[in-house]
C-alpha atoms as a PDB file:
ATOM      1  CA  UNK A   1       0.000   0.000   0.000  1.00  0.00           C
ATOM      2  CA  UNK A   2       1.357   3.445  -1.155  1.00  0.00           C
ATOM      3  CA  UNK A   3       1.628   6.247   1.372  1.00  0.00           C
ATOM      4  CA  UNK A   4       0.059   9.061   0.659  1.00  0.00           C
ATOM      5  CA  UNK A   5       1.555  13.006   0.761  1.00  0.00           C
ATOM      6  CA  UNK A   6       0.915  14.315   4.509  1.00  0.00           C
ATOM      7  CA  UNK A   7       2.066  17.721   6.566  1.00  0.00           C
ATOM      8  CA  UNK A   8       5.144  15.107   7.969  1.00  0.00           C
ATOM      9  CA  UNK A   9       6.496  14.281   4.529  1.00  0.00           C
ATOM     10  CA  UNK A  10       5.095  17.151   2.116  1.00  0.00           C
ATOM     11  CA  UNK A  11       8.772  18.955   2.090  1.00  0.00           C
ATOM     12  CA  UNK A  12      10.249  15.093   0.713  1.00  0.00           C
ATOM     13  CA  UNK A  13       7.701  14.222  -1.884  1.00  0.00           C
ATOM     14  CA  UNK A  14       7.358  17.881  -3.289  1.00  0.00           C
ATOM     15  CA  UNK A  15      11.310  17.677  -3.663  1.00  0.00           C
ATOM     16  CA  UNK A  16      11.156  14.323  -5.525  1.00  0.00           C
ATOM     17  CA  UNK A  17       8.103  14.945  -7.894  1.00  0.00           C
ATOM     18  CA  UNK A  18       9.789  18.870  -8.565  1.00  0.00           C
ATOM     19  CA  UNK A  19      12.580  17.066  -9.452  1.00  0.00           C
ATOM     20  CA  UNK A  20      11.038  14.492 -11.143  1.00  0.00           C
ATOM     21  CA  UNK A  21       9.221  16.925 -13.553  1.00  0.00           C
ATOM     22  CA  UNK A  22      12.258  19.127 -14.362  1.00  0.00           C
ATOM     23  CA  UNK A  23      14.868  16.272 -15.738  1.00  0.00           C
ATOM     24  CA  UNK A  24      11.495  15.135 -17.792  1.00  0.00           C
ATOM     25  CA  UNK A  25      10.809  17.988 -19.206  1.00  0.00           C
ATOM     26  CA  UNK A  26      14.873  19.385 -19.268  1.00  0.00           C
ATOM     27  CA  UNK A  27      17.212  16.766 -19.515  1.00  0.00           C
ATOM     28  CA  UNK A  28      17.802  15.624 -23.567  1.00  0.00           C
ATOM     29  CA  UNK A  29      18.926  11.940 -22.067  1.00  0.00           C
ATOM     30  CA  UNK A  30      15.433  10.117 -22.212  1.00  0.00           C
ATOM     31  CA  UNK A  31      16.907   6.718 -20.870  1.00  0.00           C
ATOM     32  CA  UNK A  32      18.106   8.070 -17.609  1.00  0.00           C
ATOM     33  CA  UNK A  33      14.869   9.872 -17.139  1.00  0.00           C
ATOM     34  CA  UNK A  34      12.968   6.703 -18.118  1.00  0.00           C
ATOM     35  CA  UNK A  35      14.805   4.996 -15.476  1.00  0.00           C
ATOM     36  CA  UNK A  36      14.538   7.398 -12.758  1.00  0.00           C
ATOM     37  CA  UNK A  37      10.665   7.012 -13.427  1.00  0.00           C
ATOM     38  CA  UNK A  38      10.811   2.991 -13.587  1.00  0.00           C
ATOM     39  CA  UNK A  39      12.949   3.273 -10.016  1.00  0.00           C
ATOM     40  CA  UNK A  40      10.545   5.358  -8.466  1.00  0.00           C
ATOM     41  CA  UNK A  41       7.452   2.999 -10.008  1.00  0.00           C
ATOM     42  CA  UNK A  42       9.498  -0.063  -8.315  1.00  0.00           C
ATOM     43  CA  UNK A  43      10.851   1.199  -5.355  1.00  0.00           C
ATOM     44  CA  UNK A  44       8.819   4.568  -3.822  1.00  0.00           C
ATOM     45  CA  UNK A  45       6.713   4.270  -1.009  1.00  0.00           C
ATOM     46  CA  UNK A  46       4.983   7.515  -1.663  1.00  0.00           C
ATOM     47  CA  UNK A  47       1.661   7.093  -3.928  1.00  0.00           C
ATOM     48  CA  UNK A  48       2.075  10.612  -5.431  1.00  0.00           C
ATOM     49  CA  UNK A  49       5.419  10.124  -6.364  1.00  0.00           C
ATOM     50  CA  UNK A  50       4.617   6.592  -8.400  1.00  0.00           C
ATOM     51  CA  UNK A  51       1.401   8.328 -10.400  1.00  0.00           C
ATOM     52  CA  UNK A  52       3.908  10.980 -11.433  1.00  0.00           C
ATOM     53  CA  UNK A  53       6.464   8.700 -12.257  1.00  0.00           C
ATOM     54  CA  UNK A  54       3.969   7.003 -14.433  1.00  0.00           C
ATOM     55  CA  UNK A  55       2.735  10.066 -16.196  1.00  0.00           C
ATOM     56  CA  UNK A  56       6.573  10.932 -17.214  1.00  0.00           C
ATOM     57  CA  UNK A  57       6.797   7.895 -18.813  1.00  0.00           C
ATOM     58  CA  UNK A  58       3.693   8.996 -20.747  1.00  0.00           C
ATOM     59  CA  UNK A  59       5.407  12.843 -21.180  1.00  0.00           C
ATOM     60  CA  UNK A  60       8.733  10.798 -22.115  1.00  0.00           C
ATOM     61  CA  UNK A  61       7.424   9.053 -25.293  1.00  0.00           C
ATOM     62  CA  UNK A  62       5.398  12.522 -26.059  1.00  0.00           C
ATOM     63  CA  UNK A  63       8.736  15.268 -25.775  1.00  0.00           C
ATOM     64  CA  UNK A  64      11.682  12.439 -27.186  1.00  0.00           C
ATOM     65  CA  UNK A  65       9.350   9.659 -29.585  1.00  0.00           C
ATOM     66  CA  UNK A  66      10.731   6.817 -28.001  1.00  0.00           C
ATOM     67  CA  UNK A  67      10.550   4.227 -24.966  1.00  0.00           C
ATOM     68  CA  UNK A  68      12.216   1.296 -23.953  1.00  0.00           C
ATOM     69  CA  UNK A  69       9.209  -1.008 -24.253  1.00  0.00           C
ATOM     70  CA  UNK A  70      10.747  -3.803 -23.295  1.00  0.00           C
ATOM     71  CA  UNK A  71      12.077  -2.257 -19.756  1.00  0.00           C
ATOM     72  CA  UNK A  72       8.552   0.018 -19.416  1.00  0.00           C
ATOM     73  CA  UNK A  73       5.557  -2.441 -20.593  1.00  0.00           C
ATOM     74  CA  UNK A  74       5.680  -5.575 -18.187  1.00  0.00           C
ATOM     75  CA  UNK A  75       6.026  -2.941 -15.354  1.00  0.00           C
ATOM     76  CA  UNK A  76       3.265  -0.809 -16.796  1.00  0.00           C
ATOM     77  CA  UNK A  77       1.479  -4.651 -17.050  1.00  0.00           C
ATOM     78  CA  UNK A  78       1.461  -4.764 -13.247  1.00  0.00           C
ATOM     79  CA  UNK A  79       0.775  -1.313 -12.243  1.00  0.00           C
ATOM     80  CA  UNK A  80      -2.079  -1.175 -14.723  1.00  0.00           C
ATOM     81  CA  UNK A  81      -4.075  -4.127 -12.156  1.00  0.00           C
ATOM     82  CA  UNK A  82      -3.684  -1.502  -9.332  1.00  0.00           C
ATOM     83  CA  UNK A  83      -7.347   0.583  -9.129  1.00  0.00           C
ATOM     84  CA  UNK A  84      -5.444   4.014  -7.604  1.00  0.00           C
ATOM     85  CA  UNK A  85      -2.950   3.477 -10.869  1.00  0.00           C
ATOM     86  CA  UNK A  86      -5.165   2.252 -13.357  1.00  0.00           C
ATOM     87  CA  UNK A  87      -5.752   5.735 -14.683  1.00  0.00           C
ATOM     88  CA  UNK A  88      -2.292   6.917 -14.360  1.00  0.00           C
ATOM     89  CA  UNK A  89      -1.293   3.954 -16.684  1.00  0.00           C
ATOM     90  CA  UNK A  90      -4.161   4.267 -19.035  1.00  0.00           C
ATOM     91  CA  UNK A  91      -3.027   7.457 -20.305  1.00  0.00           C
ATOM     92  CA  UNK A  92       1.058   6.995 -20.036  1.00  0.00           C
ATOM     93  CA  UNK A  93       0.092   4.003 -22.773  1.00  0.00           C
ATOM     94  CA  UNK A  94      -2.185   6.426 -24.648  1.00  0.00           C
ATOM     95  CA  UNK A  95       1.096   8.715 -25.085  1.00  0.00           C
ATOM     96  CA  UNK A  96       3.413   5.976 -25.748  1.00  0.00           C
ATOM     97  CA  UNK A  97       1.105   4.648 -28.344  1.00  0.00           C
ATOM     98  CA  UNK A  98       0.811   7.465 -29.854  1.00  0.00           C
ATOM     99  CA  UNK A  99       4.040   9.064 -29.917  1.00  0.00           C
ATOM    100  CA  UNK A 100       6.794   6.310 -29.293  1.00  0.00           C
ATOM    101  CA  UNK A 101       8.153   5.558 -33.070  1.00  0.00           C
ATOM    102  CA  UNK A 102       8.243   1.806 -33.635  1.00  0.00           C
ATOM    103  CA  UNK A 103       5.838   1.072 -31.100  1.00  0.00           C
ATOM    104  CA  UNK A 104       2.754  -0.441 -32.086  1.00  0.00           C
ATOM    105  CA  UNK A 105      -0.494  -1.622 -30.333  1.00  0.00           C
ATOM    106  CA  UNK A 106       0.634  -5.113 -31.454  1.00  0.00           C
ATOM    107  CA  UNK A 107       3.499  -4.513 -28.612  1.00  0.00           C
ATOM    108  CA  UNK A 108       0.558  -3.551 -25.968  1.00  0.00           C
ATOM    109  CA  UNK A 109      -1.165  -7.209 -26.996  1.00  0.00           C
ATOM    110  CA  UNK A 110       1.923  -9.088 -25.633  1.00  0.00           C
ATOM    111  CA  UNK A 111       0.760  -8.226 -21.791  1.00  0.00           C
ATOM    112  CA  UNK A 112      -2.758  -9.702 -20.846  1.00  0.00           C
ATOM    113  CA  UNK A 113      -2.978  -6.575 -18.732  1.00  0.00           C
ATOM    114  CA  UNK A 114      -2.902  -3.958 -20.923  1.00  0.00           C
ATOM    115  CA  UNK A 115      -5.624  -4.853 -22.820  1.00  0.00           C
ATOM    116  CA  UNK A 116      -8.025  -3.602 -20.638  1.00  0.00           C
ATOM    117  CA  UNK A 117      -7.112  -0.470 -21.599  1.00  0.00           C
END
């Protein structure tokens, strides 16, 4: 279960997703991005930090054309069964579908998940 943003932790999560937004939507290198959004999806405790995280990935394949399907779908796959997340993912695969080059909704199919998009 995520945490969610309180008075005690407001200063940390504001820092993250702050920082979070600028190297998306600053930084040229769309892998490292990508993987400081995958990291975060994995490993943060903090549920406004992960639906961010997921809507970079989204804002990733929109600003550069490109993902690393193979590192961002199966995680995407998991999320996507999580009711808070289901949104978040639902549009980051709307973006990635529609402005990732050489990704196709045949590359969606491959995870049962996803297609209850």
């Amino acid at each position: 279960m995520y945490q969610k943003t309180t008075k005690d932790n407001e200063e940390h999560v504001t820092n993250i997703t702050n920082n979070l937004l600028d190297i998306t939507f600053n930084n040229k290198d769309w892998k490292f991005i990508q993987n400081e959004c995958l990291r975060n999806i994995e490993e943060n405790e903090y549920l406004d930090i992960v639906c961010l995280s997921i809507t970079c990935l989204g804002h990733i394949a929109r600003i550069h054309n490109c993902i690393d399907k193979e590192k961002v779908l199966p995680v995407l796959n998991e999320k996507i069964k999580d009711k808070i997340l289901f949104g978040f993912v639902s549009d980051a695969l709307d973006d990635i579908e529609q402005f990732a080059i050489k990704f196709t909704s045949d590359d969606i199919k491959k995870f049962p998940n996803l297609k209850q998009k």
